[in-house]
Protein backbone atom coordinates (compact mmCIF):
# COMPACT_ATOMS: atom_id res chain seq x y z
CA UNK A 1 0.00 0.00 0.00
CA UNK A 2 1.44 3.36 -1.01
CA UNK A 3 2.06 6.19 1.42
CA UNK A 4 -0.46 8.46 0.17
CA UNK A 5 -3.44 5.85 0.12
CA UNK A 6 -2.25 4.77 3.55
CA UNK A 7 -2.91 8.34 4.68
CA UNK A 8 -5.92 9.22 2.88
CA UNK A 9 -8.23 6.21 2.81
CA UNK A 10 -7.17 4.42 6.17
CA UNK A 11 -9.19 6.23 8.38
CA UNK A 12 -12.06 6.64 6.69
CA UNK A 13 -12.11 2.73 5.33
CA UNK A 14 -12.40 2.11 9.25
CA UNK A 15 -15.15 4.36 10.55
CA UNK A 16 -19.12 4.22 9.96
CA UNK A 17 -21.64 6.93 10.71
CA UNK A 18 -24.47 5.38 13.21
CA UNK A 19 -27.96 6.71 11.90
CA UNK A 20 -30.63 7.96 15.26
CA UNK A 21 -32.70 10.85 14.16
CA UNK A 22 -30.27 11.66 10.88
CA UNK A 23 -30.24 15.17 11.97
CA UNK A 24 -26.22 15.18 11.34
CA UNK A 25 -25.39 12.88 9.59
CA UNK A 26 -25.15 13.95 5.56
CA UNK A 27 -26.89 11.70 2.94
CA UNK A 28 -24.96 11.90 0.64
CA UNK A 29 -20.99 12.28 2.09
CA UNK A 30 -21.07 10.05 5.38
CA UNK A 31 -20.85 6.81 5.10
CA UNK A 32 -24.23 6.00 6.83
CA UNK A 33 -25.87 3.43 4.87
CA UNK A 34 -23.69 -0.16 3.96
CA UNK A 35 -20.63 1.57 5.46
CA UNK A 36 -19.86 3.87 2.16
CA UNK A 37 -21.34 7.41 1.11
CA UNK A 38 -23.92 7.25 -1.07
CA UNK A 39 -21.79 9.69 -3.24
CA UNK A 40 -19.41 7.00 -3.61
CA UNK A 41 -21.90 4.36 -4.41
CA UNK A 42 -23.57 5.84 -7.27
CA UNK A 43 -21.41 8.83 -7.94
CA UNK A 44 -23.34 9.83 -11.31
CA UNK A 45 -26.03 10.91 -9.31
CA UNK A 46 -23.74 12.34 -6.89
CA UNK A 47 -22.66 14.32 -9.60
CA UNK A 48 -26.95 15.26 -10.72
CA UNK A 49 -28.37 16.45 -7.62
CA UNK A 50 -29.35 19.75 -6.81
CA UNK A 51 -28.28 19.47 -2.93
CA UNK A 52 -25.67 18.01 -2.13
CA UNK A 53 -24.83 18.92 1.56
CA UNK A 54 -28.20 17.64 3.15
CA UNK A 55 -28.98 15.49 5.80
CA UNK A 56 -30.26 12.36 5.95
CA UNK A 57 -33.10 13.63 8.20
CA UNK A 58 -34.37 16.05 5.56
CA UNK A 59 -34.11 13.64 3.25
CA UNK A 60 -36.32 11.18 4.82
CA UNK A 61 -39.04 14.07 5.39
CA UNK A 62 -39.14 15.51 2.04
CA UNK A 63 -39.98 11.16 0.84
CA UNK A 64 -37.34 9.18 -0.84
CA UNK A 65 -39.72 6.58 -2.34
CA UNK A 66 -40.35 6.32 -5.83
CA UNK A 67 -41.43 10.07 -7.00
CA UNK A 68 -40.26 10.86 -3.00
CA UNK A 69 -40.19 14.67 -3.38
CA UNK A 70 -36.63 14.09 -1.67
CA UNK A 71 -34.73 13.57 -5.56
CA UNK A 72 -34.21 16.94 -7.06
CA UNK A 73 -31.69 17.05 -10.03
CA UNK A 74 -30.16 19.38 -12.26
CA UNK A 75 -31.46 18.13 -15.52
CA UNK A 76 -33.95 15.36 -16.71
CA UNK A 77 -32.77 11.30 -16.14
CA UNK A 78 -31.47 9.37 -18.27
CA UNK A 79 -32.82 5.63 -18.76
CA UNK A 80 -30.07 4.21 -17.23
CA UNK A 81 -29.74 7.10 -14.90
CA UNK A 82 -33.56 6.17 -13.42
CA UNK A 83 -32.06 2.32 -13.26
CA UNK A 84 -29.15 3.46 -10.67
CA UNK A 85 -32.12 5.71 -9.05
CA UNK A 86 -34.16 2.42 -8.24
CA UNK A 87 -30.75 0.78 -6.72
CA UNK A 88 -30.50 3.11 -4.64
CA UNK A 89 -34.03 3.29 -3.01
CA UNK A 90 -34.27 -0.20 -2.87
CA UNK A 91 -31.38 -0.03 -0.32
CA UNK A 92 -33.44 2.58 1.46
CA UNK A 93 -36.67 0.75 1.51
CA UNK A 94 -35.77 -1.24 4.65
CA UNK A 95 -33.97 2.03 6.51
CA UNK A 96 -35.71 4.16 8.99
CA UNK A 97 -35.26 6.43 11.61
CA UNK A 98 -34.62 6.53 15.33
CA UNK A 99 -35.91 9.50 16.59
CA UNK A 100 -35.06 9.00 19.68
CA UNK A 101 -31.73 8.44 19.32
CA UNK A 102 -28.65 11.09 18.11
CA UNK A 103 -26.57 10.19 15.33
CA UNK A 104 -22.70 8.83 16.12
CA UNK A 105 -19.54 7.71 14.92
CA UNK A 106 -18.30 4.06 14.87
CA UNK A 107 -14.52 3.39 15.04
CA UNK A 108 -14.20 -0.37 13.50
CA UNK A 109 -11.03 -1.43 14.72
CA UNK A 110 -12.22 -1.32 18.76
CA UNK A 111 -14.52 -3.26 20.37
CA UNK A 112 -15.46 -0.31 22.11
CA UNK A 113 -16.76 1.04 19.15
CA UNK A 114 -14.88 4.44 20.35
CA UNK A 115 -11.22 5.77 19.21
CA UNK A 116 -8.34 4.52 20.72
CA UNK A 117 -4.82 5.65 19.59
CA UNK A 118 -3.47 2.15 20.51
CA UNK A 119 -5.80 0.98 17.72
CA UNK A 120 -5.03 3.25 14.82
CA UNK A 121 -1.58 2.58 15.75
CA UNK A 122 -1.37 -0.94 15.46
CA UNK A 123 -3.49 -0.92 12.12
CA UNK A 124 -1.07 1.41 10.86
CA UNK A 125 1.78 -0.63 11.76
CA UNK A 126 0.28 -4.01 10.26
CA UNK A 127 -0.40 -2.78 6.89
CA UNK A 128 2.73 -1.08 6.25
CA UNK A 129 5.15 -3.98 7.25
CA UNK A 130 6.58 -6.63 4.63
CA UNK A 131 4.63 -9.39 3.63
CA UNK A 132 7.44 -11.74 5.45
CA UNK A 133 7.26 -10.31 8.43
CA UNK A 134 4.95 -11.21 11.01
CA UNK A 135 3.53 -8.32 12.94
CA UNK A 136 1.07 -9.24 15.88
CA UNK A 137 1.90 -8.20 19.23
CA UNK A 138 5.42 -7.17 17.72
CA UNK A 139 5.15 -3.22 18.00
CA UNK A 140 3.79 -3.62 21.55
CA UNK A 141 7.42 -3.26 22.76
CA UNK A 142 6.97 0.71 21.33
CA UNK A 143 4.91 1.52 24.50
CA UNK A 144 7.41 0.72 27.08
CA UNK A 145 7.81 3.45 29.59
CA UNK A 146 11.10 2.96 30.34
CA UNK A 147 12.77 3.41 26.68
CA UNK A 148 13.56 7.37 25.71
CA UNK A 149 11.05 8.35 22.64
CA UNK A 150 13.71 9.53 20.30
CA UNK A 151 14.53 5.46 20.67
CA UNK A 152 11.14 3.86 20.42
CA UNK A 153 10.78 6.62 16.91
CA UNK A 154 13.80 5.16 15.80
CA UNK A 155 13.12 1.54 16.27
CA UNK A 156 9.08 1.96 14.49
CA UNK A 157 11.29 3.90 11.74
CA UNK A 158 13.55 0.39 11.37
CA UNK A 159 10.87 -1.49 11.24
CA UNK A 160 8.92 -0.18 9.01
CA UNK A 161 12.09 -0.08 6.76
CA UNK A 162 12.38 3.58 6.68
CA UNK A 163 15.97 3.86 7.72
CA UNK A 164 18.29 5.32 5.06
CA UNK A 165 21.16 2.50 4.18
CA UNK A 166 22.84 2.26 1.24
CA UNK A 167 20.47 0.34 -0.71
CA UNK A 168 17.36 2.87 0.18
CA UNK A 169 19.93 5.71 -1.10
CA UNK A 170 20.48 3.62 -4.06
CA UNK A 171 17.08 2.95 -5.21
CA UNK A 172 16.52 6.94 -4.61
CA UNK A 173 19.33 7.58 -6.63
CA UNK A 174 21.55 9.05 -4.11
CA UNK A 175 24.24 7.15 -4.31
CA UNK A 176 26.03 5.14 -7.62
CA UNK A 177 25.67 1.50 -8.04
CA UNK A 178 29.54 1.39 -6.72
CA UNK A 179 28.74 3.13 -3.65
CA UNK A 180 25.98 0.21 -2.92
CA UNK A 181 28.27 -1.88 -0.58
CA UNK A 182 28.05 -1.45 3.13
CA UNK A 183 29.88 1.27 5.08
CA UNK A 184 32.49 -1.54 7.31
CA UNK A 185 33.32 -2.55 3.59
CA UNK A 186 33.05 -6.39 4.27
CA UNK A 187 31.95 -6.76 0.45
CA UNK A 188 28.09 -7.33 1.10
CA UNK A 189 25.60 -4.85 -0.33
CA UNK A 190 24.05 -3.10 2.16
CA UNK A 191 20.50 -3.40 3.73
CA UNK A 192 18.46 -2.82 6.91
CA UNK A 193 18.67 -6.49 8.08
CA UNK A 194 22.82 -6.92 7.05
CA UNK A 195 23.78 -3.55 8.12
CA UNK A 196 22.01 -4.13 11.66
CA UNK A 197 22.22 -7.83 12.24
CA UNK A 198 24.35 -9.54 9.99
CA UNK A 199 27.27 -7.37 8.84
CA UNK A 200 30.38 -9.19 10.68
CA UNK A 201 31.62 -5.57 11.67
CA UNK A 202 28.34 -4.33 12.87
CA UNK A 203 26.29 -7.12 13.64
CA UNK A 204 28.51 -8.86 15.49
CA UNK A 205 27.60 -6.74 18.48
CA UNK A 206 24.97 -8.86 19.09
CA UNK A 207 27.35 -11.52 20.09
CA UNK A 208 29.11 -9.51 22.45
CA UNK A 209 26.12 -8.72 23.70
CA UNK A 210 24.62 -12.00 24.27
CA UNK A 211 27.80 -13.20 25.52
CA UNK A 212 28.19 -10.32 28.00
CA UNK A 213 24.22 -11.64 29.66
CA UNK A 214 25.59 -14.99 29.52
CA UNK A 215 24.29 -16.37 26.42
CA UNK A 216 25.00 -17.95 23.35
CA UNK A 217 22.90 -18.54 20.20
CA UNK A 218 23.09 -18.09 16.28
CA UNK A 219 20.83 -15.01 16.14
CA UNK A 220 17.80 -15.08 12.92
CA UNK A 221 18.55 -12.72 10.29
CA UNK A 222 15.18 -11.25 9.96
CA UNK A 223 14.45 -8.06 12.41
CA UNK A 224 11.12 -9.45 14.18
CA UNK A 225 12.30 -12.97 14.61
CA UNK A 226 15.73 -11.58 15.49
CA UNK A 227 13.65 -9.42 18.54
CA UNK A 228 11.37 -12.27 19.38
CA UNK A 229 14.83 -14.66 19.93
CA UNK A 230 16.18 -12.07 22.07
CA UNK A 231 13.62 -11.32 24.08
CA UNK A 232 13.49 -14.78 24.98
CA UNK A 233 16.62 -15.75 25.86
CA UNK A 234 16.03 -15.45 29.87
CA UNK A 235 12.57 -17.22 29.37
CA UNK A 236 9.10 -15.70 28.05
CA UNK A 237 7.80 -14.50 31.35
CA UNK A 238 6.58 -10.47 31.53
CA UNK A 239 9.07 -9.28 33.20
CA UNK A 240 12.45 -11.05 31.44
CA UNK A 241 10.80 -10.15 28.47
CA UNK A 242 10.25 -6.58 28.91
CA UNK A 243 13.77 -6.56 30.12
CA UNK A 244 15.34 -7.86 27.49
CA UNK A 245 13.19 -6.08 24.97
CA UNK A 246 14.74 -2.85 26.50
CA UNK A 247 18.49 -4.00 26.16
CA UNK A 248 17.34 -5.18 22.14
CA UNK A 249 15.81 -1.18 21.96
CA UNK A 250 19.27 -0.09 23.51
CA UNK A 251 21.80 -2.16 21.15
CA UNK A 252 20.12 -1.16 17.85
């Protein structure tokens, strides 16, 4: 998913518009009915009507049957204009009102129905990462308490891949095709996962690092298996895993 979808389209693919007494809630530009705007449904009649910022209330008062007083376009139908016309109050046939009831916003990705940030944020997170990487309950390390923010910023920015090495630089063109190799010049073009895990230079940190708790292991060469091994290497409980999440944060 590109950048600029991901921003424009993300939030509103996730919330729908609850209909009480319609008094707020536009006909035509909330997505109210089937969890789309009607606009965006049948956008050639979108395009025809007179009004386009009214409610659904008024609407509903003014008759959107069949010859419902509520359809008032700009010129004469055509045929297959007065087809899309019938769609569309056939999906309003079964609809009505709750007067007693004010209209409200539904956020999707909570049980709660309400807005949480933790939400957004892990949707966000999911549906930027590779394909090969396997995000669920990865990113919840970003909310520890104890790790400085510039840190937690930095580690969301690896991975998500947005860290500039060589290769990133290359495809940008930045840099030549014989400035591609990685800065400790061991001979191995570098990328996010060799420059921070496997580059003997750079990566072998790790090593030091493991050695230095007490450890030893061949580390994975992928970032969120590499995290998940570490974390675990003084057993899976809360607490040894929070700690050794925040020595992972500090070493990168």
């Amino acid at each position: 998913m590109e950048w600029d979808r991901l921003i424009s389209g993300w939030m509103l693919d996730n919330i729908n518009r609850q209909v009480g007494d319609g008094v707020s809630t536009l006909f035509w530009d909330d997505p109210w009915l089937e969890g789309k705007p009607l606009g965006s449904i049948f956008p050639c009649m979108y395009e025809l009507v007179e009004k386009k910022l009214v409610t659904v209330a008024e609407m509903f008062a003014r008759g959107w049957g069949v010859n419902g007083e509520a359809w008032k376009w700009r010129r004469r139908l055509f045929e297959w204009e007065e087809k899309l016309l019938g769609e569309c109050i056939v999906r309003l046939t079964s609809f009505s009102l709750q007067v007693d009831r004010v209209d409200r916003w539904i956020w999707m990705l909570h049980d709660s129905n309400c807005y949480t940030v933790s939400s957004a944020y892990y949707f966000l997170t999911d549906i930027e990462l590779d394909s090969n990487q396997q995000p669920n309950g990865n990113f919840r390390f970003l909310w520890l308490k104890a790790v400085p923010l510039k840190v937690l910023i930095f580690a969301w920015r690896l991975f998500l891949n947005r860290i500039p090495t060589r290769d990133k630089l290359f495809q940008r063109k930045v840099l030549l095709v014989s400035e591609h190799g990685c800065i400790a010049n061991c001979g191995i073009n570098e990328d996010i996962e060799h420059l921070f895990l496997t580059c003997c230079f750079f990566g072998g940190v790790w090593n030091i690092v493991a050695i230095w708790l007490g450890f030893s292991s061949a580390f994975h060469c992928q970032l969120f298996a590499h995290l998940h091994q570490f974390s675990g290497l003084r057993g899976f409980s809360k607490k040894s895993t929070k700690s050794m999440q925040i020595i992972w944060l500090s070493v990168a």
